[in-house]
PDB file of N, CA and C in Angstrom:
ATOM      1  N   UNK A   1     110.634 161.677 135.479  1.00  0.00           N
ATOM      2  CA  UNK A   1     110.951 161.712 136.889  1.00  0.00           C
ATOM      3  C   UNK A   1     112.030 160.699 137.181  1.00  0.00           C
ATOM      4  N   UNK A   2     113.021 161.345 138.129  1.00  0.00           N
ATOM      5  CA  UNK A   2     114.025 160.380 138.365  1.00  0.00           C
ATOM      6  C   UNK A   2     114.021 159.863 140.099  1.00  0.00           C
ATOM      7  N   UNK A   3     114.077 158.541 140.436  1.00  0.00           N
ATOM      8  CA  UNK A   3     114.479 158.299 141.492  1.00  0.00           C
ATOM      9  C   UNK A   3     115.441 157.496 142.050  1.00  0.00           C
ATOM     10  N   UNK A   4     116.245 157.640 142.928  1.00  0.00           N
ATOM     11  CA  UNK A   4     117.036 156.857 143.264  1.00  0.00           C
ATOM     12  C   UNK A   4     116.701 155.289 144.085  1.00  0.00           C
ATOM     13  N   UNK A   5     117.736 154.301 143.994  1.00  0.00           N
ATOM     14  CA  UNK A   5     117.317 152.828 144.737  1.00  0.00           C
ATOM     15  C   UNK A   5     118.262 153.016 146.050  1.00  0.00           C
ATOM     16  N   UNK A   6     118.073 152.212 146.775  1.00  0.00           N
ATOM     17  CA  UNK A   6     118.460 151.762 148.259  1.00  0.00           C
ATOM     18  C   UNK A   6     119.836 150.477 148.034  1.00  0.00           C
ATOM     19  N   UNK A   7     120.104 150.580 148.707  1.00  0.00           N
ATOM     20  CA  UNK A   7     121.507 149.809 148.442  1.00  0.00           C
ATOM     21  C   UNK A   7     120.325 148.034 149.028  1.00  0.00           C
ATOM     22  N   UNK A   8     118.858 148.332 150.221  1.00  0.00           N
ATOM     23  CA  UNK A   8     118.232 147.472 149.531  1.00  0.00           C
ATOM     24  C   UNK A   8     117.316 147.339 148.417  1.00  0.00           C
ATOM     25  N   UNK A   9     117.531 147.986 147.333  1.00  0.00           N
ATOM     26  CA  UNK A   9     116.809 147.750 146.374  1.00  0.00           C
ATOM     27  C   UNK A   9     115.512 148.475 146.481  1.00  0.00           C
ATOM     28  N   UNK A  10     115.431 149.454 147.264  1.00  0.00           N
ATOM     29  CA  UNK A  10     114.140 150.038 147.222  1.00  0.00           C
ATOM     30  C   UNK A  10     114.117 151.289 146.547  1.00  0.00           C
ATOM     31  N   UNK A  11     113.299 151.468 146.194  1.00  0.00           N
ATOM     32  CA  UNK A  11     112.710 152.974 145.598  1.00  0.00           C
ATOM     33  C   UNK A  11     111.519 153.887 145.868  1.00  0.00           C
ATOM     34  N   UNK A  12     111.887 155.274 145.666  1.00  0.00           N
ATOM     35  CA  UNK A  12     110.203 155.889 146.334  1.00  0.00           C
ATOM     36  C   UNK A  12     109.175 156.104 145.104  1.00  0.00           C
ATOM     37  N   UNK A  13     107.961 156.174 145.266  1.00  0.00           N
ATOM     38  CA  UNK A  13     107.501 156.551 143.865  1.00  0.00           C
ATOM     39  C   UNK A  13     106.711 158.153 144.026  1.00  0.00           C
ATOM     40  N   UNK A  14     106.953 158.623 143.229  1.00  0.00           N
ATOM     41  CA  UNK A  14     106.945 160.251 143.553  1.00  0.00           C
ATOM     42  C   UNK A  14     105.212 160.780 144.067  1.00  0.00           C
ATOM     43  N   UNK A  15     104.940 160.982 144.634  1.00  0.00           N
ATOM     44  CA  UNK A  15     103.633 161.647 145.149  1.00  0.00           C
ATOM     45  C   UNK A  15     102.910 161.943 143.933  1.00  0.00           C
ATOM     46  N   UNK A  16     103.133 162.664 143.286  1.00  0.00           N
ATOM     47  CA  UNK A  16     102.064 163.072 141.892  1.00  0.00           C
ATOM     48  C   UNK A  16     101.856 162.054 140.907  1.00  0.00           C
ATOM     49  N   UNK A  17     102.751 160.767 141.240  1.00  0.00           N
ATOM     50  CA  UNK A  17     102.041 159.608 139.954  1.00  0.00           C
ATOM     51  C   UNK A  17     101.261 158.854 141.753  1.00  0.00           C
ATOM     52  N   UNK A  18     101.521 158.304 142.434  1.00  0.00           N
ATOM     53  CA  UNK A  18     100.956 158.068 143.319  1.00  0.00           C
ATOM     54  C   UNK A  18      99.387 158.491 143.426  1.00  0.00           C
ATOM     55  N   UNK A  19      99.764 159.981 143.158  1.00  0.00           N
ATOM     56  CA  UNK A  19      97.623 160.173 143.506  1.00  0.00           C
ATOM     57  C   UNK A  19      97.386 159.931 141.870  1.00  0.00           C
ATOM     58  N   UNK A  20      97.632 160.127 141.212  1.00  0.00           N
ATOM     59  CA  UNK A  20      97.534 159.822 139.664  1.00  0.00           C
ATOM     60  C   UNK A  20      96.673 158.971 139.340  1.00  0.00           C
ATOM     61  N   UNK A  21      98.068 158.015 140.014  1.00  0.00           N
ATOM     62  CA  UNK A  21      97.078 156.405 139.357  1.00  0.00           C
ATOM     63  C   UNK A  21      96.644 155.305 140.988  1.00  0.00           C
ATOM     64  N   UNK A  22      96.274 156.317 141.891  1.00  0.00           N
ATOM     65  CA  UNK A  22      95.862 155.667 143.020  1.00  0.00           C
ATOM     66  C   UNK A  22      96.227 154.733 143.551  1.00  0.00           C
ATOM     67  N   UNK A  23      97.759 154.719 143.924  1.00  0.00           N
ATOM     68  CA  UNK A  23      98.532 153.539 144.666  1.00  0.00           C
ATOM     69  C   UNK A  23      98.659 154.523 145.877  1.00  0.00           C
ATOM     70  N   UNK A  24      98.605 153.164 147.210  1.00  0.00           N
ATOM     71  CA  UNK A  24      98.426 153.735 148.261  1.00  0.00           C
ATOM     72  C   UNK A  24      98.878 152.325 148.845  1.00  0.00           C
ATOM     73  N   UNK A  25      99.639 152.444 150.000  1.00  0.00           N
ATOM     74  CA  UNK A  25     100.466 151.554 151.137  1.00  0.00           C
ATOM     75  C   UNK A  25     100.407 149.980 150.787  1.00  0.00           C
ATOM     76  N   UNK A  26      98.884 149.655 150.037  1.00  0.00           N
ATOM     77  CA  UNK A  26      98.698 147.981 150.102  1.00  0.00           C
ATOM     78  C   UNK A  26      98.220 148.263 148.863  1.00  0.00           C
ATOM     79  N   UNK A  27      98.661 148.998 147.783  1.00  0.00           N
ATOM     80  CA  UNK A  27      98.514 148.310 146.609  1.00  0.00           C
ATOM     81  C   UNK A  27      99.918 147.828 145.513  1.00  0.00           C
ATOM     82  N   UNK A  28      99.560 147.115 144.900  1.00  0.00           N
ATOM     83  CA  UNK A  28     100.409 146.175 144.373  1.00  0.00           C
ATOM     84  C   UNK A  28     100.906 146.637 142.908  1.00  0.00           C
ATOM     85  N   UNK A  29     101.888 146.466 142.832  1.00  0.00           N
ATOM     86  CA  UNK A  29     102.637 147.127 141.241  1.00  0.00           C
ATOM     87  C   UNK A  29     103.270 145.736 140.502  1.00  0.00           C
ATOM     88  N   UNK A  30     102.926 145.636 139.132  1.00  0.00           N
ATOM     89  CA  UNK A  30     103.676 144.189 138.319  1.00  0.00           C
ATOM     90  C   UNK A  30     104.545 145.425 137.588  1.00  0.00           C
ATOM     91  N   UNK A  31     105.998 144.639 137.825  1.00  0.00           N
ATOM     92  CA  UNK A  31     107.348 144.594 137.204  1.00  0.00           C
ATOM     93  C   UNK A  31     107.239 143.908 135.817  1.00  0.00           C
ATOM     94  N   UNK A  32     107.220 144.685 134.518  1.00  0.00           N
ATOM     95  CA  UNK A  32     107.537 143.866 133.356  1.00  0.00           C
ATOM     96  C   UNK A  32     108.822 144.243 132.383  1.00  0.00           C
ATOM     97  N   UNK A  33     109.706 143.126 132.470  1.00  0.00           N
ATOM     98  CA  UNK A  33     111.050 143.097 131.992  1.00  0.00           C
ATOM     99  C   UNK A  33     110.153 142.632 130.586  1.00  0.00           C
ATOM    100  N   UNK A  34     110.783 143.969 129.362  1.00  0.00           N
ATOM    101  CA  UNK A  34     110.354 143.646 127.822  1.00  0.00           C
ATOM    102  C   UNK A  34     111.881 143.411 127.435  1.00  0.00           C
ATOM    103  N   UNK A  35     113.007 143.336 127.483  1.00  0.00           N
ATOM    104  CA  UNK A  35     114.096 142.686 127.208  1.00  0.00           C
ATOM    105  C   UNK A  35     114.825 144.071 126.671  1.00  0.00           C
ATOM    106  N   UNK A  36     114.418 145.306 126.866  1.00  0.00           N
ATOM    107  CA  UNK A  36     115.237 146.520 126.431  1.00  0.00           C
ATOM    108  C   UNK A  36     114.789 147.607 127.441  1.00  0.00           C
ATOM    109  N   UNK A  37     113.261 147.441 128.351  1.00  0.00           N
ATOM    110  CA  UNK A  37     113.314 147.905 129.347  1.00  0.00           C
ATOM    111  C   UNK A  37     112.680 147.445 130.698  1.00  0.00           C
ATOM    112  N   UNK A  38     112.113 148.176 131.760  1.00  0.00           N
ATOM    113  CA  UNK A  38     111.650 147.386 132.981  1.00  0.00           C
ATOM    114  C   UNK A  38     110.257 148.697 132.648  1.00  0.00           C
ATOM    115  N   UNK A  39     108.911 148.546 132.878  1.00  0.00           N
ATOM    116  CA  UNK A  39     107.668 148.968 133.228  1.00  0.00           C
ATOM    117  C   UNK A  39     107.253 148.449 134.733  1.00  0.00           C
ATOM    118  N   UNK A  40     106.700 149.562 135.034  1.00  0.00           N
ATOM    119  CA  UNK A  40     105.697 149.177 136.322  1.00  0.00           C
ATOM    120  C   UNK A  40     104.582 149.557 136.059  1.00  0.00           C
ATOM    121  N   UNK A  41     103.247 148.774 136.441  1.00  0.00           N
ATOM    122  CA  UNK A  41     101.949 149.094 136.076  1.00  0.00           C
ATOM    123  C   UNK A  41     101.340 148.724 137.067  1.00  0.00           C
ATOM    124  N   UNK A  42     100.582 149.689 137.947  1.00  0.00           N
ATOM    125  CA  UNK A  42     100.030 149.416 139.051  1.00  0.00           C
ATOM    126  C   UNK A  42      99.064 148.482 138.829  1.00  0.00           C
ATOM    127  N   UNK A  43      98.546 147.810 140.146  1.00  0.00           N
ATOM    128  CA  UNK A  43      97.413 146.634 139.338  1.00  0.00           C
ATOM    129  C   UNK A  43      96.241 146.686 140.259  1.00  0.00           C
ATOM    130  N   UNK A  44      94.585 147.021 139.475  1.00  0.00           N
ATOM    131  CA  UNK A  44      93.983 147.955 140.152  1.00  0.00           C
ATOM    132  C   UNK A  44      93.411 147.015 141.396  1.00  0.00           C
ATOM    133  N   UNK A  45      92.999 147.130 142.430  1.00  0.00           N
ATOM    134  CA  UNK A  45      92.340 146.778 143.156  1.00  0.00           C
ATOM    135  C   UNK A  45      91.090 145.537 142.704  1.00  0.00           C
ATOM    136  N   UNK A  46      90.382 145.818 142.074  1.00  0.00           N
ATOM    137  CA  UNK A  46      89.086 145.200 141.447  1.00  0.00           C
ATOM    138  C   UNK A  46      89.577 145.413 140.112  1.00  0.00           C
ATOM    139  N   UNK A  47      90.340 143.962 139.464  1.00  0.00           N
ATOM    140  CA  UNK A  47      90.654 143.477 138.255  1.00  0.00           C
ATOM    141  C   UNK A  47      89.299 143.725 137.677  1.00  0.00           C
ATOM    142  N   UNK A  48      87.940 142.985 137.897  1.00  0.00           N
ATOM    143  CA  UNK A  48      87.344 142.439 137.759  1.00  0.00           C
ATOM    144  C   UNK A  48      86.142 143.855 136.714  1.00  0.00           C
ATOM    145  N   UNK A  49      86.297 144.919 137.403  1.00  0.00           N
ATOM    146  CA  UNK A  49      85.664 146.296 137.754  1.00  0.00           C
ATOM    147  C   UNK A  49      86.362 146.466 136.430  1.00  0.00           C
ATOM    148  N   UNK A  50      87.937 146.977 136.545  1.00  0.00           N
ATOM    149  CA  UNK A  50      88.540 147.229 136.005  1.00  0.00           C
ATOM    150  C   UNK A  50      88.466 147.198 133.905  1.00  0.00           C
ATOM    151  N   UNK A  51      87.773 145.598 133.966  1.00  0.00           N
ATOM    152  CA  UNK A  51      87.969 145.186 132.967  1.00  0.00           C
ATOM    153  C   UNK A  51      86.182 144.476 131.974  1.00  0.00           C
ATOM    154  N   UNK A  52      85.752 145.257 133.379  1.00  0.00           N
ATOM    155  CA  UNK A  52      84.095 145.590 132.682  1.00  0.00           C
ATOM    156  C   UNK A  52      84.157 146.405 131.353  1.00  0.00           C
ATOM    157  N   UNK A  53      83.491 145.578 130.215  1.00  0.00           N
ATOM    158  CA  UNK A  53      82.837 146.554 129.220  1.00  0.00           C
ATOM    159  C   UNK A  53      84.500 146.316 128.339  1.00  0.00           C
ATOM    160  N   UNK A  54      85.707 145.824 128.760  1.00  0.00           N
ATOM    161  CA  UNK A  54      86.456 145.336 127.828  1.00  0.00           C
ATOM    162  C   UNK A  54      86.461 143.625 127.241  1.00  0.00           C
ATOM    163  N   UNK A  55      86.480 143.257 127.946  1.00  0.00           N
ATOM    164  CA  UNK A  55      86.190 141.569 127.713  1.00  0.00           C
ATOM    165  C   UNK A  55      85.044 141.418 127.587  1.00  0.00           C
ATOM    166  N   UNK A  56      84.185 140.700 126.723  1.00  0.00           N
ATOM    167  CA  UNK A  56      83.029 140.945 126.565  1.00  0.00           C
ATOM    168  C   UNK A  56      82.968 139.080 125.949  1.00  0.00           C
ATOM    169  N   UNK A  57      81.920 138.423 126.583  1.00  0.00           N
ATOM    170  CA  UNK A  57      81.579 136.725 126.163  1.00  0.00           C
ATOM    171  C   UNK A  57      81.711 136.304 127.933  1.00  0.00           C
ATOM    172  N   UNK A  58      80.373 135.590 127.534  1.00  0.00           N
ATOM    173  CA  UNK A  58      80.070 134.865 129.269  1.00  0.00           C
ATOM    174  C   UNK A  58      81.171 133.976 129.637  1.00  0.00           C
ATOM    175  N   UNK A  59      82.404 133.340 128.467  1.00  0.00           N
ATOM    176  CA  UNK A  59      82.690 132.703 129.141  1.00  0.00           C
ATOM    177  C   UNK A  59      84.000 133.230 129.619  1.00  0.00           C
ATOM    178  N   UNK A  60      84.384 134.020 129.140  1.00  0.00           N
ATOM    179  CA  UNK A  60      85.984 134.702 129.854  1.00  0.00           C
ATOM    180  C   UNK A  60      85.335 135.620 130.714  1.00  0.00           C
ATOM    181  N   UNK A  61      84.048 135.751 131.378  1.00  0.00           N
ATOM    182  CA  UNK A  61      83.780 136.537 132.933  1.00  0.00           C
ATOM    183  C   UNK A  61      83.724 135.377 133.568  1.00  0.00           C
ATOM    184  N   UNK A  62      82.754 134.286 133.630  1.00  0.00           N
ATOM    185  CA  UNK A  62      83.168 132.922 134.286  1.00  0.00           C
ATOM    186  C   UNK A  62      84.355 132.573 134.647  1.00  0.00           C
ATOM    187  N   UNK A  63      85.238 132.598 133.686  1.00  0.00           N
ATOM    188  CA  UNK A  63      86.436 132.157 133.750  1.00  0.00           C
ATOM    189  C   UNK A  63      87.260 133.003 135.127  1.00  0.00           C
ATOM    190  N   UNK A  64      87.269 134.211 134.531  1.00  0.00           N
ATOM    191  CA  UNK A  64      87.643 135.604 135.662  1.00  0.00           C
ATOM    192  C   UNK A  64      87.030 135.207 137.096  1.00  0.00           C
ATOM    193  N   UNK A  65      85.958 135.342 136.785  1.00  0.00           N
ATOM    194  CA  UNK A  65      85.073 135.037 138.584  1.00  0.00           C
ATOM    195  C   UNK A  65      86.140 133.848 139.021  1.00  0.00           C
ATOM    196  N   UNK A  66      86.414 132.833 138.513  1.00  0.00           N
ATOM    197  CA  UNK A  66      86.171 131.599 138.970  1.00  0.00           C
ATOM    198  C   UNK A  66      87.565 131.393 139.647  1.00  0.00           C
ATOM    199  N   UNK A  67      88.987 132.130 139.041  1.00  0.00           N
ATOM    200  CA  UNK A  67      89.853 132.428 139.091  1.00  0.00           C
ATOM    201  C   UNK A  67      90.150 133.071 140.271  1.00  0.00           C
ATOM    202  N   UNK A  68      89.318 134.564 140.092  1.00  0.00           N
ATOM    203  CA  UNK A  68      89.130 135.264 141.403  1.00  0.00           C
ATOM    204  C   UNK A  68      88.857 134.420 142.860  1.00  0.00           C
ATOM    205  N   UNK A  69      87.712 133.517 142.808  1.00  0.00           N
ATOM    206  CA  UNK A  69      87.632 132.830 144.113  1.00  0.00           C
ATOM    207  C   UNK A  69      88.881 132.022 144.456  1.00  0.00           C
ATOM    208  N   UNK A  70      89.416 131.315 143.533  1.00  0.00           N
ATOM    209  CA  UNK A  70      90.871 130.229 143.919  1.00  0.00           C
ATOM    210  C   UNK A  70      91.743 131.585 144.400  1.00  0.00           C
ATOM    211  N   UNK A  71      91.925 132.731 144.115  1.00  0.00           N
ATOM    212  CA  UNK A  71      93.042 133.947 144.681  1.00  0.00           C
ATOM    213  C   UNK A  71      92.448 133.739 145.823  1.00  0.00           C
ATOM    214  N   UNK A  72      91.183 133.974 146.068  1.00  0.00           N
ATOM    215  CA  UNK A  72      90.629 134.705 147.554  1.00  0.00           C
ATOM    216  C   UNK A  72      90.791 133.402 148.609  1.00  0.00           C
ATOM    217  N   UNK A  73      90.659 132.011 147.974  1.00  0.00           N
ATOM    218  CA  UNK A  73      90.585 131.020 149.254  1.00  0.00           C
ATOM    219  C   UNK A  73      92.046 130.775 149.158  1.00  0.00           C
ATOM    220  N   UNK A  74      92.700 131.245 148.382  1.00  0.00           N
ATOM    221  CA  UNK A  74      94.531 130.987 149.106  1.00  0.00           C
ATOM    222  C   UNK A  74      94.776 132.132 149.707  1.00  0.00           C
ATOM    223  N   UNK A  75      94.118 133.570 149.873  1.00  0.00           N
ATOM    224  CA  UNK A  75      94.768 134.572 150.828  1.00  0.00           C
ATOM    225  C   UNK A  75      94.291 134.315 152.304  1.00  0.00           C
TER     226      UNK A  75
END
């Protein structure tokens, strides 16, 4: 899929990856420059959800939780 940018730098993202991978008005996309190209990877709502049943040891969910609260008392 091709889209065009905005002379400000904006772009649309096409409706069928949109319902795809469930980005909607207030969700957030990370930009990763690998030095030959640019990726966007939406970033899900509930990291936390997200990454159940992959990280596995009490202390990198501690860690996660603990992380999570310092995000939430700076928003």
């Amino acid at each position: 899929m091709k889209t065009a940018v905005s002379k400000r730098g904006q772009t649309a993202i096409p409706a069928s990856l949109r319902r795809k991978y469930h980005i909607s008005k207030e969700s957030y996309l990370e930009w990763i420059d690998t030095g030959e190209e640019i990726r966007v990877v939406p970033v899900p709502k509930n990291v936390l959800a997200t990454l159940r049943g992959i990280a596995k040891g009490e202390g990198l969910r501690e860690k996660l939780l603990r992380e999570r609260s310092i995000d939430a008392a700076r928003e």
